[in-house]
C-alpha atoms as a PDB file:
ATOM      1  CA  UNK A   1     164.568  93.920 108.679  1.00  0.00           C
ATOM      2  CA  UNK A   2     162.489  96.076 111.209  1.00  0.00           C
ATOM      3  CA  UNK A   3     158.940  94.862 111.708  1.00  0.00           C
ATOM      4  CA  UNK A   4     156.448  97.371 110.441  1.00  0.00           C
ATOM      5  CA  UNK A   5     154.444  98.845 113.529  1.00  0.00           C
ATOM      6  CA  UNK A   6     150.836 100.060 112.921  1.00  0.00           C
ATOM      7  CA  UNK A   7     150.240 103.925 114.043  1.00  0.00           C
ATOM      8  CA  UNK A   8     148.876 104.263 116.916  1.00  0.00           C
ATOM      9  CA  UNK A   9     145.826 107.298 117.408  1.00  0.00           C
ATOM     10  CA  UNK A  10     146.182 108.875 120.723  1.00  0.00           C
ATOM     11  CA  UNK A  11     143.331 110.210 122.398  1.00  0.00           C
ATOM     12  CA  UNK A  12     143.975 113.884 121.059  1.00  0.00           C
ATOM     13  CA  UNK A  13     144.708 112.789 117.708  1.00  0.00           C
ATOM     14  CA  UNK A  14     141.072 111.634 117.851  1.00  0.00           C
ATOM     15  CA  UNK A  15     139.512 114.227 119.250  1.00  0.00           C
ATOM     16  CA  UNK A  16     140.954 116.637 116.750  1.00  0.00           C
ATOM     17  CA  UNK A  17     140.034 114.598 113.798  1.00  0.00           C
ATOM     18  CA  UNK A  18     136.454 113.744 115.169  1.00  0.00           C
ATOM     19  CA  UNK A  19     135.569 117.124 115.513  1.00  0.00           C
ATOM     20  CA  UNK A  20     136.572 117.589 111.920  1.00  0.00           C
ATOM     21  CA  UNK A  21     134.450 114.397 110.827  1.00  0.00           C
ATOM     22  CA  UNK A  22     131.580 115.987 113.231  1.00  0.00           C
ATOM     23  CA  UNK A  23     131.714 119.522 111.805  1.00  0.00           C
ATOM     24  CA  UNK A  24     132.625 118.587 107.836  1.00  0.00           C
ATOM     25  CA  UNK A  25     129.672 115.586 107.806  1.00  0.00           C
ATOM     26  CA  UNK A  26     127.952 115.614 110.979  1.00  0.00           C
ATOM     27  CA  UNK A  27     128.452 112.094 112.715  1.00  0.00           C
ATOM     28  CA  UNK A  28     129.101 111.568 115.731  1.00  0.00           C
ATOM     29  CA  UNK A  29     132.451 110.205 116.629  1.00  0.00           C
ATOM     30  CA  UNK A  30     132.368 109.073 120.963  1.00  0.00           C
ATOM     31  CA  UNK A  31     135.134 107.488 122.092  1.00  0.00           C
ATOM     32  CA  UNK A  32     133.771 104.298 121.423  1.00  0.00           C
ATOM     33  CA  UNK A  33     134.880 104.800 117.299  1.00  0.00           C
ATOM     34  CA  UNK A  34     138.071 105.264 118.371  1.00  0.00           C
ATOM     35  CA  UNK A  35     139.787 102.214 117.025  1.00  0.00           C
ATOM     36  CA  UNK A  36     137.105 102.235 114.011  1.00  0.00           C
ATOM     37  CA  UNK A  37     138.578 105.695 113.172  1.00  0.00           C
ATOM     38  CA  UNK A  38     142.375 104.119 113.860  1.00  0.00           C
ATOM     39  CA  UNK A  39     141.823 101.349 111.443  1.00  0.00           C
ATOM     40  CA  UNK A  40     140.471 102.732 108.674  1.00  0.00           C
ATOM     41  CA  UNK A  41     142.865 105.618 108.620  1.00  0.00           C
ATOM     42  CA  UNK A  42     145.603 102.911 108.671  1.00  0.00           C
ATOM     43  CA  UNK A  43     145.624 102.920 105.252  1.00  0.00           C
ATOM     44  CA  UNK A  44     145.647 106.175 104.619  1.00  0.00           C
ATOM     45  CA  UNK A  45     148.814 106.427 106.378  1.00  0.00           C
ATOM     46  CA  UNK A  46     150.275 103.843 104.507  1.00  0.00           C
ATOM     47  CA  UNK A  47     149.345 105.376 101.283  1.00  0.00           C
ATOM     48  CA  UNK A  48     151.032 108.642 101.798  1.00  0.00           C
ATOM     49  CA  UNK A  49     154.194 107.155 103.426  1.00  0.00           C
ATOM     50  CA  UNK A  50     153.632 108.731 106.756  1.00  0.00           C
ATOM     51  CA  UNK A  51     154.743 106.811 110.536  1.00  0.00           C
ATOM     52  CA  UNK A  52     151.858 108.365 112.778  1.00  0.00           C
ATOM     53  CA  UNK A  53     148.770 109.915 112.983  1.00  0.00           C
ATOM     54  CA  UNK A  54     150.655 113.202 114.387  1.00  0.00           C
ATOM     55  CA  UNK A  55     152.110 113.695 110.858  1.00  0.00           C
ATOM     56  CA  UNK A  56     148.547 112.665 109.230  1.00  0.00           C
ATOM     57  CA  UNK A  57     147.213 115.440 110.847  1.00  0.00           C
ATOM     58  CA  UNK A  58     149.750 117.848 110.409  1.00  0.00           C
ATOM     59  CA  UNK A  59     149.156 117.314 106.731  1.00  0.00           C
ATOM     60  CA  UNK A  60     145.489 117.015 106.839  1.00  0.00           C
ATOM     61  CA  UNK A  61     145.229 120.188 108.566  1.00  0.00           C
ATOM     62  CA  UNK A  62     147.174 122.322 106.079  1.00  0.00           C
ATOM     63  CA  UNK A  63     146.628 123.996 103.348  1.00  0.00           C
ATOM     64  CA  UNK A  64     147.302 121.349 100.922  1.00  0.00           C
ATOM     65  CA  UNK A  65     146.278 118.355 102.727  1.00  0.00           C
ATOM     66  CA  UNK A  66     142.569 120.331 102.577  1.00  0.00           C
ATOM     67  CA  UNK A  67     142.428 120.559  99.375  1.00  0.00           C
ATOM     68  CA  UNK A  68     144.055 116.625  98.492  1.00  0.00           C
ATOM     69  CA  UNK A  69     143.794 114.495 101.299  1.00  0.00           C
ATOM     70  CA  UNK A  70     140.268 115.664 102.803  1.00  0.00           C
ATOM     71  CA  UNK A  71     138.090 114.058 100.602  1.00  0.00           C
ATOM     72  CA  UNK A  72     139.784 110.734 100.336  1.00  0.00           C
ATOM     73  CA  UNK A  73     139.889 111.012 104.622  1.00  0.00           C
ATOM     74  CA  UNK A  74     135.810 111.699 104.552  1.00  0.00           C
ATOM     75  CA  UNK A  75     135.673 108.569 102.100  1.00  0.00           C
ATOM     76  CA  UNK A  76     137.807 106.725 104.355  1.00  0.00           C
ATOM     77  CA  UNK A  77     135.479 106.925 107.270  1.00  0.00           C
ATOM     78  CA  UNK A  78     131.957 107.207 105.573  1.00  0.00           C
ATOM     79  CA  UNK A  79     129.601 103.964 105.741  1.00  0.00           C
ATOM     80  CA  UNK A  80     128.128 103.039 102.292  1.00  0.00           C
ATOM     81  CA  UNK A  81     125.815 100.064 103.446  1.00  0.00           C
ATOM     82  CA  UNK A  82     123.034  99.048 100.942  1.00  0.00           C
ATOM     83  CA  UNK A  83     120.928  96.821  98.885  1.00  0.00           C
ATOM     84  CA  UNK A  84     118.598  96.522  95.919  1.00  0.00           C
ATOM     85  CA  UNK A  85     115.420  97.305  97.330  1.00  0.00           C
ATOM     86  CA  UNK A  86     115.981  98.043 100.396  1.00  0.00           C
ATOM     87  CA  UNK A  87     113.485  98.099 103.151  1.00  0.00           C
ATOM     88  CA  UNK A  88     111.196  97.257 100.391  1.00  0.00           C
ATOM     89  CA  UNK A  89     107.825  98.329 101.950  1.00  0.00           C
ATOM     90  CA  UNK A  90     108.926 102.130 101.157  1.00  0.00           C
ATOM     91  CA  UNK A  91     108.825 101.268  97.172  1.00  0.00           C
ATOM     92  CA  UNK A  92     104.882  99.543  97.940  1.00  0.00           C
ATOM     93  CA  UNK A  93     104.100 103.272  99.689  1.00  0.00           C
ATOM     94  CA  UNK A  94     106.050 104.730  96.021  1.00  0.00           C
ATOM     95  CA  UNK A  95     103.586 103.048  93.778  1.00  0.00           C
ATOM     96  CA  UNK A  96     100.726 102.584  95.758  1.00  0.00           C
ATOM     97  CA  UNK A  97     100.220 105.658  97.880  1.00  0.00           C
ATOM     98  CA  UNK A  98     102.680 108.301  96.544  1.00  0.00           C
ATOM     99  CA  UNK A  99     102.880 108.121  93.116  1.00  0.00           C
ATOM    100  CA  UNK A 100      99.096 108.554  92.330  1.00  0.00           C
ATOM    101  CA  UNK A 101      98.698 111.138  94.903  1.00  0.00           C
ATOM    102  CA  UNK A 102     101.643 112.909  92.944  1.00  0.00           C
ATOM    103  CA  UNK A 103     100.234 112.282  89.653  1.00  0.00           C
ATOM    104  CA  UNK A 104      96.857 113.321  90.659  1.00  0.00           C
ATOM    105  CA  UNK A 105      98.201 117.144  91.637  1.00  0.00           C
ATOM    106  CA  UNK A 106      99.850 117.623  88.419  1.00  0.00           C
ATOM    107  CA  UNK A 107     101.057 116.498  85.026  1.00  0.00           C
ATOM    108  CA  UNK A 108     104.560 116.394  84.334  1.00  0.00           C
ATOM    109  CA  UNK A 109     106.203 116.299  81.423  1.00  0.00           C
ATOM    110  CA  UNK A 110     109.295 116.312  79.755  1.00  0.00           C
ATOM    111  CA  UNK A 111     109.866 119.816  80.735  1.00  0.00           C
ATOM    112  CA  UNK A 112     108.593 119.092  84.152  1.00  0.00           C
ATOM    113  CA  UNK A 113     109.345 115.477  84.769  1.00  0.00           C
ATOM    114  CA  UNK A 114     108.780 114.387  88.677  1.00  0.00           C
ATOM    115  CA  UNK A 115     112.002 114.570  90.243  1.00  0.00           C
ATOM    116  CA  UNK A 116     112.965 112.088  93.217  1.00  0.00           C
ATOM    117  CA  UNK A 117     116.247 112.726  95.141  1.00  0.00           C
ATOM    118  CA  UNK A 118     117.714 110.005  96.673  1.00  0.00           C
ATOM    119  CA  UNK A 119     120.228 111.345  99.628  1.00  0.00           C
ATOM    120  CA  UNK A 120     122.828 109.433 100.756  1.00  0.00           C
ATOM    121  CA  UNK A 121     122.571 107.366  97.565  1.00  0.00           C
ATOM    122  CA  UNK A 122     126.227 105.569  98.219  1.00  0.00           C
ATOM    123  CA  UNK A 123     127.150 103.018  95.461  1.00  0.00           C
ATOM    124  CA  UNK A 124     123.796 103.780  94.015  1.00  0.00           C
ATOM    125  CA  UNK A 125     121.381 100.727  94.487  1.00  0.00           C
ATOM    126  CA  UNK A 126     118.902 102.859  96.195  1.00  0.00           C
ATOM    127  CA  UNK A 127     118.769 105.158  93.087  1.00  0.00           C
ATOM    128  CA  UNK A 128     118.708 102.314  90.385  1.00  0.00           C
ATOM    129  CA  UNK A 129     115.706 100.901  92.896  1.00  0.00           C
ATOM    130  CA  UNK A 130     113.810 104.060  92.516  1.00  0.00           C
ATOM    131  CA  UNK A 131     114.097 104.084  88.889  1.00  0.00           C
ATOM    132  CA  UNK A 132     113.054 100.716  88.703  1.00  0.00           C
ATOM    133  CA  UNK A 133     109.889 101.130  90.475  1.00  0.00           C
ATOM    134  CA  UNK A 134     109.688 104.669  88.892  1.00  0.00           C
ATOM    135  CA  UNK A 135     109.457 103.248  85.232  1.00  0.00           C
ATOM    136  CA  UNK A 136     107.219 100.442  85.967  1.00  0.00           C
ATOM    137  CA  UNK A 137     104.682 102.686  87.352  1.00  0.00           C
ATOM    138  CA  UNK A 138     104.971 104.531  84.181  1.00  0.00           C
ATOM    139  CA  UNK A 139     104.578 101.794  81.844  1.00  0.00           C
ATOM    140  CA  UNK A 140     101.684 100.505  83.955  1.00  0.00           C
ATOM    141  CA  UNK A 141      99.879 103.549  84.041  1.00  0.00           C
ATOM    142  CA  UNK A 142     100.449 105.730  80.626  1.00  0.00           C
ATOM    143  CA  UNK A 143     103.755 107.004  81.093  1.00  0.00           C
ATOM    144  CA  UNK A 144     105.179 109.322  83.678  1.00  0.00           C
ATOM    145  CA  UNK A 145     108.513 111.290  82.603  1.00  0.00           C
ATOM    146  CA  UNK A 146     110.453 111.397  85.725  1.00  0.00           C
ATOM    147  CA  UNK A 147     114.500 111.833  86.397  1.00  0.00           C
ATOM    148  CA  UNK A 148     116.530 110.818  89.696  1.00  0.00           C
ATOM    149  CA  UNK A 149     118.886 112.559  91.734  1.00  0.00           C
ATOM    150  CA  UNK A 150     121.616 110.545  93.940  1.00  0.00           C
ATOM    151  CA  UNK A 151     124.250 112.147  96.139  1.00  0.00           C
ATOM    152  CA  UNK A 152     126.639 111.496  98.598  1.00  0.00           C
ATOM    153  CA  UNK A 153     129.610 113.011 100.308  1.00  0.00           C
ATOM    154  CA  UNK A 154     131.498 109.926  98.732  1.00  0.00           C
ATOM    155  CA  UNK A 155     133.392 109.898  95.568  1.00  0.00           C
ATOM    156  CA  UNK A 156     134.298 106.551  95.696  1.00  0.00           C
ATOM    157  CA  UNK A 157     131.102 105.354  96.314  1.00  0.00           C
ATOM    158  CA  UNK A 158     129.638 107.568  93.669  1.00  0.00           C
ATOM    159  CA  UNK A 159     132.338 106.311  90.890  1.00  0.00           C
ATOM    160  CA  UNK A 160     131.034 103.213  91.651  1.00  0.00           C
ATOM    161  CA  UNK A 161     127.376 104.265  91.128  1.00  0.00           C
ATOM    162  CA  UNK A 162     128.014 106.002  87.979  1.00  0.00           C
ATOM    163  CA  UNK A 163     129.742 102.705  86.678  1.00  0.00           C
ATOM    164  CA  UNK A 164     126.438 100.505  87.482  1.00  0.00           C
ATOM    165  CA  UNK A 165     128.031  97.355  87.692  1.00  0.00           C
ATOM    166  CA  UNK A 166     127.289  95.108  90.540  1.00  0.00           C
ATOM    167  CA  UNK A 167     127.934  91.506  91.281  1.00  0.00           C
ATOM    168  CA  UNK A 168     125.732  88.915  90.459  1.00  0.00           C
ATOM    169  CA  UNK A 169     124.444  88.143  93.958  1.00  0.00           C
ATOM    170  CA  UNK A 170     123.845  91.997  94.948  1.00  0.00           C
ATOM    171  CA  UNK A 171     120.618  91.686  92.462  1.00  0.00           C
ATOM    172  CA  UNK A 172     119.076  89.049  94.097  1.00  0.00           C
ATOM    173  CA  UNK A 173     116.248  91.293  95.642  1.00  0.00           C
ATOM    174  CA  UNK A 174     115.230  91.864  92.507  1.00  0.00           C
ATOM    175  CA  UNK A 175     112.763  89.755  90.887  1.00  0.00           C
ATOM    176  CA  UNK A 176     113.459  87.750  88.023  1.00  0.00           C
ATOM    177  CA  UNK A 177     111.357  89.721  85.765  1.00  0.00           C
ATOM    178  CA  UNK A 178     113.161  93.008  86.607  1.00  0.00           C
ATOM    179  CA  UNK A 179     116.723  91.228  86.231  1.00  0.00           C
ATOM    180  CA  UNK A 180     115.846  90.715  82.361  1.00  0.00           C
ATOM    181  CA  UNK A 181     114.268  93.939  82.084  1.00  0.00           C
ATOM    182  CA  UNK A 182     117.045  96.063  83.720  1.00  0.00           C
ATOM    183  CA  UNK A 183     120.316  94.263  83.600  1.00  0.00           C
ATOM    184  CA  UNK A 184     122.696  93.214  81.316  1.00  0.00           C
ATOM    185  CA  UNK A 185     125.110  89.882  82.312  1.00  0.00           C
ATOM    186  CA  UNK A 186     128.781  89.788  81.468  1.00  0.00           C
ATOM    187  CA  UNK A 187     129.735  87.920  78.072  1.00  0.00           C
ATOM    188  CA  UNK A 188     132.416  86.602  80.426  1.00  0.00           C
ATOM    189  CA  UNK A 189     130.059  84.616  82.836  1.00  0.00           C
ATOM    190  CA  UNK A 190     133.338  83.700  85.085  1.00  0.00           C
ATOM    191  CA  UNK A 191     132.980  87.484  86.329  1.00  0.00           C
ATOM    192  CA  UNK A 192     129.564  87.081  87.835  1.00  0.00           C
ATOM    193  CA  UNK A 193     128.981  90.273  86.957  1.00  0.00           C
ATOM    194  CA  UNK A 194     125.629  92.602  85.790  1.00  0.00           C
ATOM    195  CA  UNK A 195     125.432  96.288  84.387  1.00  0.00           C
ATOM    196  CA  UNK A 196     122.442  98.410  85.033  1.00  0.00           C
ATOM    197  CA  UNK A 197     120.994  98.796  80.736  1.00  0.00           C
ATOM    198  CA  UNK A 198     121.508 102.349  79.575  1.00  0.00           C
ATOM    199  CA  UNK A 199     118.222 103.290  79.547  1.00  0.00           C
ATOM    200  CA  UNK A 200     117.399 103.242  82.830  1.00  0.00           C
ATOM    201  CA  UNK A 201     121.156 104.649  83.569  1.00  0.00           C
ATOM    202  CA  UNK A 202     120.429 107.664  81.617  1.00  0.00           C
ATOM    203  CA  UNK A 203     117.692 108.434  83.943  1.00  0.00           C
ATOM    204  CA  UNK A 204     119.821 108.582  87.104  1.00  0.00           C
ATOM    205  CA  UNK A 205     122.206 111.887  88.067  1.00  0.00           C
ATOM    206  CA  UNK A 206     124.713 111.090  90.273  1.00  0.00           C
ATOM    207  CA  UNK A 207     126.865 114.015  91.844  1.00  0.00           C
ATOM    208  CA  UNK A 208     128.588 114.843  95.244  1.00  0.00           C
ATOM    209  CA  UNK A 209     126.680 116.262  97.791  1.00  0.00           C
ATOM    210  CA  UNK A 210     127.488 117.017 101.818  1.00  0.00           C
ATOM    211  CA  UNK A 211     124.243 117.222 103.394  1.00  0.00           C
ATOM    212  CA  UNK A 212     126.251 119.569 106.750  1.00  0.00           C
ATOM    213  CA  UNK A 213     126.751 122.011 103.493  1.00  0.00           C
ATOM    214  CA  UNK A 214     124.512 125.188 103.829  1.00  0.00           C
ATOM    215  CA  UNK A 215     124.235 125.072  99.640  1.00  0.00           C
ATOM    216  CA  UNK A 216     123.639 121.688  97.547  1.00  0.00           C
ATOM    217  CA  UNK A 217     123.394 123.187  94.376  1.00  0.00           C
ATOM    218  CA  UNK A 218     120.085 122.066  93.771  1.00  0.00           C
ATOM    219  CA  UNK A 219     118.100 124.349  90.726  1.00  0.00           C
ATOM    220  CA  UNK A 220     114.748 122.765  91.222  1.00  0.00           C
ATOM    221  CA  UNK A 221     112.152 121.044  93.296  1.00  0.00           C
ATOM    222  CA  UNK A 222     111.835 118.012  93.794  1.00  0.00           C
ATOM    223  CA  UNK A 223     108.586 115.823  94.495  1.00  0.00           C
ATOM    224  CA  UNK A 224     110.084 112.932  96.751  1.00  0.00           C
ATOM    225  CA  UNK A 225     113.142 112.666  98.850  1.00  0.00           C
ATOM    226  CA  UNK A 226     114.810 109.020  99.993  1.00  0.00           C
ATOM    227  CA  UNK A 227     117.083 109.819 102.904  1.00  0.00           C
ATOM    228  CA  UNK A 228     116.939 106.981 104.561  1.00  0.00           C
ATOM    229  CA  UNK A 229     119.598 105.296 107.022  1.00  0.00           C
ATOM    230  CA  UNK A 230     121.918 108.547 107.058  1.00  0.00           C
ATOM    231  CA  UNK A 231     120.529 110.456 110.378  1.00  0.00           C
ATOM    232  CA  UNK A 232     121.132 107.771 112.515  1.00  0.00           C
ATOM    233  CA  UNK A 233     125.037 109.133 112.443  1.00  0.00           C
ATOM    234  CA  UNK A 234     123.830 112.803 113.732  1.00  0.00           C
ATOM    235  CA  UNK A 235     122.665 114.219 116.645  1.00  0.00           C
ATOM    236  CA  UNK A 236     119.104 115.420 117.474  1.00  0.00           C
ATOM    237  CA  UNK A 237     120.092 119.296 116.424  1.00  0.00           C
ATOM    238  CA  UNK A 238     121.986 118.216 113.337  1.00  0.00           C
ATOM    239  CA  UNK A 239     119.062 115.863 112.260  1.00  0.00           C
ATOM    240  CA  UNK A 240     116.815 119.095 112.779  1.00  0.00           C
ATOM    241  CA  UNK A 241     118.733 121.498 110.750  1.00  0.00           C
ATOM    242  CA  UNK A 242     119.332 118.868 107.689  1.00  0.00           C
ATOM    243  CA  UNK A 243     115.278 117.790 107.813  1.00  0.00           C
ATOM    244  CA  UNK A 244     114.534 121.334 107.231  1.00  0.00           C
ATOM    245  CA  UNK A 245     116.934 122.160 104.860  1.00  0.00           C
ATOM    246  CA  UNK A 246     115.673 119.203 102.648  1.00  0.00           C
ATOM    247  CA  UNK A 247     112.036 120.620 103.085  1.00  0.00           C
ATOM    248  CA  UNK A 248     113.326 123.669 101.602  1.00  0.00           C
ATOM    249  CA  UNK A 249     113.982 121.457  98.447  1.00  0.00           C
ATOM    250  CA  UNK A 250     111.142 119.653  98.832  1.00  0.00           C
ATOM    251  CA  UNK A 251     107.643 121.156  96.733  1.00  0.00           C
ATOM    252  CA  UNK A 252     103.951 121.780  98.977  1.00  0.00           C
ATOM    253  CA  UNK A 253     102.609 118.105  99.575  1.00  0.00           C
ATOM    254  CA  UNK A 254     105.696 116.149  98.476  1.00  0.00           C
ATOM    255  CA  UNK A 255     107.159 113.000 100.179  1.00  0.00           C
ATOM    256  CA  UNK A 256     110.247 112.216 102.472  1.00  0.00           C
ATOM    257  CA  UNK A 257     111.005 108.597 103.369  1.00  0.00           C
ATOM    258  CA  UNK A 258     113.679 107.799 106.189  1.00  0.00           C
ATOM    259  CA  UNK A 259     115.236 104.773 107.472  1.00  0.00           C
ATOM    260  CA  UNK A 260     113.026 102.347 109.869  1.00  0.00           C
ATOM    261  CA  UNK A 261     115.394 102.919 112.191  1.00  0.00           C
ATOM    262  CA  UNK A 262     115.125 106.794 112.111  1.00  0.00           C
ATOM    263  CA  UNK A 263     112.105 109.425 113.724  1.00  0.00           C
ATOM    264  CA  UNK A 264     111.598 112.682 113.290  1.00  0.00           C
ATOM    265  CA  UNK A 265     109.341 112.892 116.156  1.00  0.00           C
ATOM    266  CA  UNK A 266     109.954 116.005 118.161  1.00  0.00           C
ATOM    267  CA  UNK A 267     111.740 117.694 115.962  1.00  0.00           C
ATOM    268  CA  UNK A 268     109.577 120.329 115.061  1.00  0.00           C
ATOM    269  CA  UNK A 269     109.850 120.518 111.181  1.00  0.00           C
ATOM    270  CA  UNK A 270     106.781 120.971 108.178  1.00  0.00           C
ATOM    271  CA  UNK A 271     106.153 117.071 108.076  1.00  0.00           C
ATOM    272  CA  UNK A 272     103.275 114.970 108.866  1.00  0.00           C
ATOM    273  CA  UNK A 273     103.841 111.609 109.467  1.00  0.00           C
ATOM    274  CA  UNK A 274     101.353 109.405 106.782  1.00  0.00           C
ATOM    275  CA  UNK A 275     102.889 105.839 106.918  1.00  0.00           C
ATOM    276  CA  UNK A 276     105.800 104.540 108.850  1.00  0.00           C
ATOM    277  CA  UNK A 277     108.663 106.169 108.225  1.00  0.00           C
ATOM    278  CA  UNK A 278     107.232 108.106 105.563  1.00  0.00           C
ATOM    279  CA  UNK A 279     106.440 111.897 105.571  1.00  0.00           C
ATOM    280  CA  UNK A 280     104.194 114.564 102.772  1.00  0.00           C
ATOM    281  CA  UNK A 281     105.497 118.114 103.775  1.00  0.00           C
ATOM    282  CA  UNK A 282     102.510 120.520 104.909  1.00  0.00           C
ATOM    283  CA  UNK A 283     100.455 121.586 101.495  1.00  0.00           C
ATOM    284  CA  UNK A 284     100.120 125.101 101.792  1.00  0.00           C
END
């Protein structure tokens, strides 16, 4: 029996399919992702019974492979890191700082609930967080009728989102009061699993968005955008162009959190910096 040999990416294979990650979703692929890009694209390979990364691209690049092998390639190399809670200082600035400022600029109701979009949402803890802290502020403080967005470029890691099932130990940012409240164990307690309860399920829209597309669909504005952890993938000009396209979504005095590993200093967009790593567009 012959040994199976691994594919091997040569140096132009990888230019021509990092300028295709670069240009479809805007990361930056140096040299230095090289064998990053060759393993997870291994796969890939595999899957479609191909022998090298010449004839993966050949079929990529056509006609059909654009229109059935693209999107699983993008999901392939996209990173979908996150947590419940994450950088959890940003949800103190959400109930203590942004909310009321919010609330105090207008009412919203049911035809006009405050909309939060949470970019880059991945396997959708970040948007189940937001919900979270959304629907305790309204229960603390009258009501508030509010709805989430999530997005990514991923549809595996939104099929996951949608589901809302998570294992046991992902929730553990979450305190014991909210675990009750907002998740529902397995009967079979050998799974370890939890589900995210209806109710606060219904309140989350999860669809597929590339942020390096000139249209996201979007019909309305929204009050606060989470897009946090995804520019540190793009370049200064790219991170330029996608802040102000997300302004353009974003209503007179709303809110933009980013990653605390992320600036947007110089890059000459309508935000002023009011906390760390969070933004309120110019009010007009």
């Amino acid at each position: 029996m012959v040994p199976f040999q691994l594919a091997r990416l040569s140096d132009g294979e990888f230019r021509l399919l990092g300028g295709f990650i670069q240009e479809t979703l805007g990361i930056k692929m140096p040299p230095v992702k090289k064998t990053l890009l060759e393993g997870r694209l291994q796969k890939r390979l595999r899957l479609l019974g191909l022998q090298s990364f010449s004839d993966y691209c050949t079929y990529l690049f056509s006609s059909e492979g654009m229109t059935q092998e693209a999107v699983h390639m993008l999901d392939t190399v996209t990173t979908n890191k996150t947590e419940f809670f994450r950088e959890g200082i940003h949800f103190r600035y959400l109930r203590n700082m942004v909310l009321p400022q919010l609330v105090g600029m207008r009412a919203y109701g049911p035809g006009r609930p405050l909309r939060v979009w949470s970019a880059g949402c991945s396997t959708g803890e970040e948007p189940y967080t937001i919900a979270m802290a959304l629907n305790e502020y309204a229960e603390q403080n009258g009501g508030l009728h509010f709805s989430v967005l999530a997005t990514d470029v991923s549809s595996r890691a939104l099929e996951k989102a949608r589901c809302g099932i998570y294992e046991e130990e992902k929730i553990s940012p979450v305190s014991e009061e909210m675990r009750g409240k907002y998740f529902l164990r397995s009967k079979d307690r050998a799974k370890c699993l939890v589900k995210v309860v209806p109710e606060l399920r219904e309140r989350v829209v999860f669809t597929r968005v590339n942020l390096m597309d000139e249209d996201y669909g979007l019909t309305e504005p929204v009050e606060v955008i989470f897009c946090r952890n995804v520019m540190i993938y793009f370049d200064r000009p790219t991170q330029r162009r996608l802040v102000k396209k997300l302004c353009g979504h974003l209503i007179a005095g709303g809110y933009v959190f980013i990653g605390h590993s992320e600036t947007l200093n110089g890059l000459s967009v309508p935000l002023v910096q009011v906390a760390p790593t969070l933004y309120r567009k110019n009010v007009r």
